[in-house]
N, C-alpha and C. Protein backbone atom coordinates (compact mmCIF):
# COMPACT_ATOMS: atom_id res chain seq x y z
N UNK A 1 1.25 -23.09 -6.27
CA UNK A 1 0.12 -22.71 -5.44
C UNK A 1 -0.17 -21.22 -5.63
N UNK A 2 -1.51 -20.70 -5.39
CA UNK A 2 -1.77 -19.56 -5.64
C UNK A 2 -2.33 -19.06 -4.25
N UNK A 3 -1.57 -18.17 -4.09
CA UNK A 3 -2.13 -17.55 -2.31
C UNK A 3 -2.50 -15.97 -2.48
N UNK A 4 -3.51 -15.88 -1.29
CA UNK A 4 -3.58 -14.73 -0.75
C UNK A 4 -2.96 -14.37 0.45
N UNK A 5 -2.23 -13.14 0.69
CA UNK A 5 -1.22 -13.37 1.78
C UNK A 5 -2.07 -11.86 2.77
N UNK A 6 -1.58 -12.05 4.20
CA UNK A 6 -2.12 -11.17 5.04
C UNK A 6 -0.93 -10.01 5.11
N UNK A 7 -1.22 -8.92 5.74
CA UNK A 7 0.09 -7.79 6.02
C UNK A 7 0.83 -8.39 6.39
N UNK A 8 0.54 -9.18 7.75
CA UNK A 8 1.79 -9.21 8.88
C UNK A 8 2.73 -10.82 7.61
N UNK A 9 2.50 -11.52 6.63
CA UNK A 9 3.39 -12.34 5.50
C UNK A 9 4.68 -11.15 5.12
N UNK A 10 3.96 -10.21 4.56
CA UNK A 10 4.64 -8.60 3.93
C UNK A 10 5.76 -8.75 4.89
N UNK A 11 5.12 -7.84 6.06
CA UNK A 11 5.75 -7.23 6.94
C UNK A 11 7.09 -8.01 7.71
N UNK A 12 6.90 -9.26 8.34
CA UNK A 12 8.05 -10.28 8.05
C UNK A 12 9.04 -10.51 7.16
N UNK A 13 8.00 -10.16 6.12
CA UNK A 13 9.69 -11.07 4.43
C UNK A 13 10.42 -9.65 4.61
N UNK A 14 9.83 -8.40 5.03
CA UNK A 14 10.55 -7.35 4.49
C UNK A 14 11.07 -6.76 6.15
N UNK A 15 10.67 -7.02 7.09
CA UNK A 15 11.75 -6.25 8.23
C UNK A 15 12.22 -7.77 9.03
N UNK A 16 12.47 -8.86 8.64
CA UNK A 16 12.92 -9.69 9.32
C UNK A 16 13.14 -10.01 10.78
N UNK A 17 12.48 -9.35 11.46
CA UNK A 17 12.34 -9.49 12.94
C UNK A 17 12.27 -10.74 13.95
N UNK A 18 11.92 -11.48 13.28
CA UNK A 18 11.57 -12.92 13.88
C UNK A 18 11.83 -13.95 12.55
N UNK A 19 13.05 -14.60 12.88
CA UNK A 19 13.69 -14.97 11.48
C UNK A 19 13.22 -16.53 11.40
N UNK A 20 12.54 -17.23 12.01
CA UNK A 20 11.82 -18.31 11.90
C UNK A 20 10.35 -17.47 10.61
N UNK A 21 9.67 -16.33 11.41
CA UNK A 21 8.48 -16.29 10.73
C UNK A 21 8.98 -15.60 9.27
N UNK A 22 10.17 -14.95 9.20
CA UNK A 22 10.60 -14.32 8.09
C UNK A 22 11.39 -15.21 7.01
N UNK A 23 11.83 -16.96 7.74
CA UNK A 23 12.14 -17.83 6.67
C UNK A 23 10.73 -18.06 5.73
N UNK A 24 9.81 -18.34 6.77
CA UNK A 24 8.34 -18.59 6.19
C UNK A 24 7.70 -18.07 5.22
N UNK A 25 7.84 -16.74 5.35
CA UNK A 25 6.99 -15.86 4.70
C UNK A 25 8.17 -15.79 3.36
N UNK A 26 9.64 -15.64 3.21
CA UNK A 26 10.55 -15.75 2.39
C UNK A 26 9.87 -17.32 1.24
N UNK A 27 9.32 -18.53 2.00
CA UNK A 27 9.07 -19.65 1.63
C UNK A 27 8.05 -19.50 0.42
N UNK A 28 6.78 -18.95 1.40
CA UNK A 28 6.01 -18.45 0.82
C UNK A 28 5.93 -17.81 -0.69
N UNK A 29 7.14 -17.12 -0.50
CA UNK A 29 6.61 -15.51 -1.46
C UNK A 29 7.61 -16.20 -2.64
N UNK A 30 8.50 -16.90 -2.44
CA UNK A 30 8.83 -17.08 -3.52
C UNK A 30 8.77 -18.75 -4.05
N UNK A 31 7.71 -19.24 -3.31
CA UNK A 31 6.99 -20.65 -4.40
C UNK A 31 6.12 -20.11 -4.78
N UNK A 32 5.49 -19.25 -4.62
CA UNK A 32 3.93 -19.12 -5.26
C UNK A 32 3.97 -19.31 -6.15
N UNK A 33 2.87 -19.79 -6.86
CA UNK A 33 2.70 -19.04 -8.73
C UNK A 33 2.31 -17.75 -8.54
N UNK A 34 1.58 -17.76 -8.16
CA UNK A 34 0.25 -15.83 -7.77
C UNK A 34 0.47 -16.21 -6.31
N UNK A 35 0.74 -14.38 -6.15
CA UNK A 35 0.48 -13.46 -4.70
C UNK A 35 -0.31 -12.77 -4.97
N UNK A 36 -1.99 -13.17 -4.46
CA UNK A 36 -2.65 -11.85 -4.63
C UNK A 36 -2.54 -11.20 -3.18
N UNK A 37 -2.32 -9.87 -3.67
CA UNK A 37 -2.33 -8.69 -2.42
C UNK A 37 -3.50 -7.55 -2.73
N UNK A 38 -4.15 -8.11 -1.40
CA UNK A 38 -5.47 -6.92 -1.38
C UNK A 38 -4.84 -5.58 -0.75
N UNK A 39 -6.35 -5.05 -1.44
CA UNK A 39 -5.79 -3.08 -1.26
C UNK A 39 -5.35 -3.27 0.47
N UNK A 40 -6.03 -4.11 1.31
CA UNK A 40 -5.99 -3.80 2.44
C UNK A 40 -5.22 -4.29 3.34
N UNK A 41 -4.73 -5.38 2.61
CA UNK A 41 -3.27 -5.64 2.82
C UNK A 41 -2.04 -4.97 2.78
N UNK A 42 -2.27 -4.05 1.74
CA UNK A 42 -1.10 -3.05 1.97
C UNK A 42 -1.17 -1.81 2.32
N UNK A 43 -2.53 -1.14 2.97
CA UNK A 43 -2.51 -0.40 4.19
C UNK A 43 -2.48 -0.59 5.10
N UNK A 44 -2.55 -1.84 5.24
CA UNK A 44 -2.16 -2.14 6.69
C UNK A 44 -0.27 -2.19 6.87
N UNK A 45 0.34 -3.19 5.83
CA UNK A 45 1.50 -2.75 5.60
C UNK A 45 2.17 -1.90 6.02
N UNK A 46 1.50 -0.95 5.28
CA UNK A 46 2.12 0.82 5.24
C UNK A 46 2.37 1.29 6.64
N UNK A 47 1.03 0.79 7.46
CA UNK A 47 0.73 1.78 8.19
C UNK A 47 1.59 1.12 9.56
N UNK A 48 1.98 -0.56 9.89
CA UNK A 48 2.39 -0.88 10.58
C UNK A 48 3.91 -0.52 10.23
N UNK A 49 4.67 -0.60 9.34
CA UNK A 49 6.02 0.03 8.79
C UNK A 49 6.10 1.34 9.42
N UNK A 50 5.53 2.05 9.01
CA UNK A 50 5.46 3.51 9.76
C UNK A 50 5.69 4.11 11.26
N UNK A 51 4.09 2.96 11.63
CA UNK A 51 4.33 3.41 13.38
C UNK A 51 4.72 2.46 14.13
N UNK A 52 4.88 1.34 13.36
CA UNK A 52 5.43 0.01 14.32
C UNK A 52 7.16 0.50 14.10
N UNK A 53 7.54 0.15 12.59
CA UNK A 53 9.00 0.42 12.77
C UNK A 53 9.81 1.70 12.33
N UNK A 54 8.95 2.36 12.48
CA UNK A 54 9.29 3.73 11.75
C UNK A 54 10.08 3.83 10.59
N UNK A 55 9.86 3.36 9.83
CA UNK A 55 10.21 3.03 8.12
C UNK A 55 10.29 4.68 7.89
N UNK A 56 11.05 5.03 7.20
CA UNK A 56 10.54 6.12 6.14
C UNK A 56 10.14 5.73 5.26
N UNK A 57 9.23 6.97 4.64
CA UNK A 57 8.00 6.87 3.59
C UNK A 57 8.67 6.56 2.25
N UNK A 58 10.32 6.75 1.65
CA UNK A 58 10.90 5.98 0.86
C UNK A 58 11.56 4.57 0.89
N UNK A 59 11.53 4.45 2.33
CA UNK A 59 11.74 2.90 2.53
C UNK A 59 10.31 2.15 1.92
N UNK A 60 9.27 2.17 2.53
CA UNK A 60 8.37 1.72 2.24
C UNK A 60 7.51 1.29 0.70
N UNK A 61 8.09 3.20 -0.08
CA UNK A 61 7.54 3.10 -1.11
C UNK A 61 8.87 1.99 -2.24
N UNK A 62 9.67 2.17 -1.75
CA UNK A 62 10.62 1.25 -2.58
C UNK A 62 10.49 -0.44 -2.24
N UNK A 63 9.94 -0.89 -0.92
CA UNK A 63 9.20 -2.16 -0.46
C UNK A 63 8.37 -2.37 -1.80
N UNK A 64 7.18 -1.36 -1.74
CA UNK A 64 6.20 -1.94 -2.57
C UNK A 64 6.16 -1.88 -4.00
N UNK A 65 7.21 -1.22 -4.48
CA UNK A 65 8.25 -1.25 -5.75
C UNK A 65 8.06 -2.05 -6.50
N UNK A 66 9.30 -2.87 -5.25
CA UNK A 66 9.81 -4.10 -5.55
C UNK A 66 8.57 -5.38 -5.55
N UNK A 67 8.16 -5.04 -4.47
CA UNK A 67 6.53 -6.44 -4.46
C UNK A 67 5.94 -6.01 -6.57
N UNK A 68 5.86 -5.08 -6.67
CA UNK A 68 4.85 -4.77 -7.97
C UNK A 68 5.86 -5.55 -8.55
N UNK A 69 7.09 -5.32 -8.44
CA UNK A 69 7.91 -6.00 -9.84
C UNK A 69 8.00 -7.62 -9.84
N UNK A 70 7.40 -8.04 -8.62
CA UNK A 70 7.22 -9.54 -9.07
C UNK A 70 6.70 -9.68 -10.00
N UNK A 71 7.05 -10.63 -10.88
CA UNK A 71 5.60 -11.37 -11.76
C UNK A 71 4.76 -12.17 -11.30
N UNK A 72 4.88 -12.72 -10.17
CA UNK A 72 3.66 -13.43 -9.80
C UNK A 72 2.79 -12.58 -8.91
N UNK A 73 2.93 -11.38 -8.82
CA UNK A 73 2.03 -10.58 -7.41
C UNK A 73 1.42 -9.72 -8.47
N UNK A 74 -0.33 -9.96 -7.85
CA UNK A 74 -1.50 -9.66 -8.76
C UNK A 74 -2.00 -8.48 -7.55
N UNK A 75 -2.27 -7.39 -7.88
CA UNK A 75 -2.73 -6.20 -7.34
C UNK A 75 -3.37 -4.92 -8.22
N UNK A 76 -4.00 -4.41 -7.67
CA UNK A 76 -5.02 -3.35 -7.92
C UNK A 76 -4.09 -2.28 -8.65
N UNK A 77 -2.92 -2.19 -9.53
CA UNK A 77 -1.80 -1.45 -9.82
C UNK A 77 -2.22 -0.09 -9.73
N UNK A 78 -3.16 0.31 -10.80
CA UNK A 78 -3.96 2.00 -10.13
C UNK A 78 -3.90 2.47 -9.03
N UNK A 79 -4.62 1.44 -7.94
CA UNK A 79 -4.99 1.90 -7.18
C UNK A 79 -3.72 2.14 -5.80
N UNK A 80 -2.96 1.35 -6.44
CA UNK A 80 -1.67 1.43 -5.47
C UNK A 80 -0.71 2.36 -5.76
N UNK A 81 -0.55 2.32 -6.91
CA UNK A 81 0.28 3.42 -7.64
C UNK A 81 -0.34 5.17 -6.78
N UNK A 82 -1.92 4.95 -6.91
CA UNK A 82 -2.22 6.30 -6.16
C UNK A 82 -2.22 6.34 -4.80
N UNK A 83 -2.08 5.29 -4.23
CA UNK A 83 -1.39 5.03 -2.87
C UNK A 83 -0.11 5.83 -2.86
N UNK A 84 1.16 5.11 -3.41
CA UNK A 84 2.36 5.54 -3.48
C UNK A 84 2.53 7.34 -3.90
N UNK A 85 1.51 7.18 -4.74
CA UNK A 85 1.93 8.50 -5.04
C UNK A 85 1.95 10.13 -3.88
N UNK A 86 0.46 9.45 -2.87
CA UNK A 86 0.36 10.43 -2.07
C UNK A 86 1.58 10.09 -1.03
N UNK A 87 2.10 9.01 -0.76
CA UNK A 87 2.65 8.78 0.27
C UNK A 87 4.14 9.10 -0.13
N UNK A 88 4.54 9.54 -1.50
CA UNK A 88 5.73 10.15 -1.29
C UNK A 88 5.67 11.90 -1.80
N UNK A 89 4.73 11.70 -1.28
CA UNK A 89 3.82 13.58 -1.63
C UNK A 89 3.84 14.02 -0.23
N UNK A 90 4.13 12.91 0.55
CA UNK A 90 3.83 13.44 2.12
C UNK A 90 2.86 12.89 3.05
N UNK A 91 2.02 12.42 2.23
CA UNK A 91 0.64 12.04 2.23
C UNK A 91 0.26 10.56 2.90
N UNK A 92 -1.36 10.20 3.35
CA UNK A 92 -1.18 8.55 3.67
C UNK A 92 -1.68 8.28 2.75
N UNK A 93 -0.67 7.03 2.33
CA UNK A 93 -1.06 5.21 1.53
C UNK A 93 -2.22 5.47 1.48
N UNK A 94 -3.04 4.95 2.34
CA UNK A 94 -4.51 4.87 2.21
C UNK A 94 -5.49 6.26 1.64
N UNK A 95 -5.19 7.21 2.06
CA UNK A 95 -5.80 8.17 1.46
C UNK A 95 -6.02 7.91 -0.05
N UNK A 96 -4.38 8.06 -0.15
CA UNK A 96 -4.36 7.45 -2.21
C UNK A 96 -5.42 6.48 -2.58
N UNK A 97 -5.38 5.53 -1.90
CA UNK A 97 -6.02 4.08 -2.43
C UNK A 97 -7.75 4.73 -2.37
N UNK A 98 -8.03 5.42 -1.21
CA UNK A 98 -9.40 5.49 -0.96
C UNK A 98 -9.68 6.44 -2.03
N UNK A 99 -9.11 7.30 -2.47
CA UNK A 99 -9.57 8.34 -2.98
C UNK A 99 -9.75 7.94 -4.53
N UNK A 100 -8.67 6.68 -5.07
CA UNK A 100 -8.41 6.22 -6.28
C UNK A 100 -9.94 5.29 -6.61
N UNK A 101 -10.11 4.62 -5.39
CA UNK A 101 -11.01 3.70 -5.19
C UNK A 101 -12.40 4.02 -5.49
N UNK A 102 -12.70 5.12 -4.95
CA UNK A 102 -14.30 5.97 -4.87
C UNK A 102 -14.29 6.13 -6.01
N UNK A 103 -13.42 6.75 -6.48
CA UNK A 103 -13.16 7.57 -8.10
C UNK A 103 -13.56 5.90 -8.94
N UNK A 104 -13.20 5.63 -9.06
CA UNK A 104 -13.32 3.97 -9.95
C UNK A 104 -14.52 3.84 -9.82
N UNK A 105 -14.95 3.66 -8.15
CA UNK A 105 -17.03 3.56 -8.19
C UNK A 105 -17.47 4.52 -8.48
N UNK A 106 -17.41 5.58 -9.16
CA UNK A 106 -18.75 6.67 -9.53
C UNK A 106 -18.29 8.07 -8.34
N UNK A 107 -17.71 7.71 -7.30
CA UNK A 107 -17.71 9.55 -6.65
C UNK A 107 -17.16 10.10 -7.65
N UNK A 108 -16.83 11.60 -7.60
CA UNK A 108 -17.01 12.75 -8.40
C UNK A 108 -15.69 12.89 -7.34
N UNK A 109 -16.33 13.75 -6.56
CA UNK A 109 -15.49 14.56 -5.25
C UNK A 109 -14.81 13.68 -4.03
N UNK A 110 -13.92 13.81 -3.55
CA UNK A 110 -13.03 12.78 -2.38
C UNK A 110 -13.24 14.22 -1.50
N UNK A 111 -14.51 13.24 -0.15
CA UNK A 111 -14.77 14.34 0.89
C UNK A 111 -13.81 14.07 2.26
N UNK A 112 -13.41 14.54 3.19
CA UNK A 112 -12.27 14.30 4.27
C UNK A 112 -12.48 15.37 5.14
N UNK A 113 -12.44 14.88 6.63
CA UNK A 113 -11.76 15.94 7.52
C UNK A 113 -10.08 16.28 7.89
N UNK A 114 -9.62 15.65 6.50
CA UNK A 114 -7.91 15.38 6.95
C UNK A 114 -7.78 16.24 5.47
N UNK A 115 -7.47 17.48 6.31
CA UNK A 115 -6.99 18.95 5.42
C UNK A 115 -5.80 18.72 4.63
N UNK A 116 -4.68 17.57 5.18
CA UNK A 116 -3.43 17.47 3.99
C UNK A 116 -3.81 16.57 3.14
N UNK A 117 -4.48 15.48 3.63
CA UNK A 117 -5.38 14.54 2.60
C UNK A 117 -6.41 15.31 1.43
N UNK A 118 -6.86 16.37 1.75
CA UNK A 118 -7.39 16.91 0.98
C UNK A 118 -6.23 17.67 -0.13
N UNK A 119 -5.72 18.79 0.48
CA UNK A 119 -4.55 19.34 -0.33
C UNK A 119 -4.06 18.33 -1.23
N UNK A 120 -3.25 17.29 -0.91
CA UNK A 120 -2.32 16.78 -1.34
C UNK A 120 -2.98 16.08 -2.45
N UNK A 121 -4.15 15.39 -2.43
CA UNK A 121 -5.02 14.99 -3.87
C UNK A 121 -4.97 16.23 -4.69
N UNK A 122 -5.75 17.04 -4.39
CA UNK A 122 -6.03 18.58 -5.28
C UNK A 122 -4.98 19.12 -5.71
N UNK A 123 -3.65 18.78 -5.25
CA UNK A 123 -2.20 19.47 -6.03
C UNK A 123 -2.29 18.14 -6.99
N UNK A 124 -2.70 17.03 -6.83
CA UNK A 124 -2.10 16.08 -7.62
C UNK A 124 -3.83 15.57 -8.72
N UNK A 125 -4.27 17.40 -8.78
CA UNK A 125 -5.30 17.18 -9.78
C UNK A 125 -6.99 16.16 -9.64
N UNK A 126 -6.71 16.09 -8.52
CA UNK A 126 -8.22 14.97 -8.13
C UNK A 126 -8.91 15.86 -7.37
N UNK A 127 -10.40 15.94 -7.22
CA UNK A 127 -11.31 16.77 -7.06
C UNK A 127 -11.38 16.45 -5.53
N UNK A 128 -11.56 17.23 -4.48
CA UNK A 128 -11.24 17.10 -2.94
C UNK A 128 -11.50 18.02 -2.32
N UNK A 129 -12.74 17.82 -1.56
CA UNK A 129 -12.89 18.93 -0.27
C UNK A 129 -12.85 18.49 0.95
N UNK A 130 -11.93 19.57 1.83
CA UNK A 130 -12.38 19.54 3.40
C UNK A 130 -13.44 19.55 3.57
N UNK A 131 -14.03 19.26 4.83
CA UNK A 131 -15.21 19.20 5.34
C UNK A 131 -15.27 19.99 6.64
């Protein structure tokens, strides 16, 4: 079977909290043929790891590591990779993805009122202004 899975599938197989929904999602993830995981699936991820279970930002980035190294999990690899990258820069997941994302459609410049979101692209060479 080929699925698309939601955060809270993720978020289960990987903090086991409720071990009925975390056999499930375990069920899941490893009959598939294909896991596709949308970009927005794994900001949401990120972001519930963070302030739900207070993950550190290398816990997390080693989570989604390991998800890339499936062979059956189909994802935006660019665009996650520039996820990861800000988020062990200090930075948010999503910033990466958004900023990777625009860049792919035609923006030029990644505009923000989030001054480390800005920095933290522009050290890592992508064009970025505060606002």
């Amino acid at each position: 079977m080929k699925v698309s899975v939601d955060s809270n599938v993720l978020v289960r197989a990987v903090v086991q909290d409720d071990p009925a929904q975390a056999s499930v999602a375990a069920k899941v993830l490893t009959e598939a043929e294909l896991i596709a995981v949308a970009l927005p699936c794994l900001c949401e991820f990120v972001w519930v790891l963070l302030r739900v279970y207070d993950f550190p930002p290398s816990d997390i980035a080693t989570a989604i590591r390991a998800l890339l190294a499936a062979t059956n999990v189909e994802v935006n690899r660019p665009a996650v990779e520039a996820g990861l990258s800000l988020l062990e820069a200090g930075g948010d997941f999503a910033d990466g993805v958004i900023a990777y994302e625009g860049s792919w459609l035609g923006g030029e410049t990644f505009f923000s009122f989030d001054k480390k979101a800005v920095a933290l692209l522009t050290s890592h060479g992508q064009s970025a202004r505060f606002l």
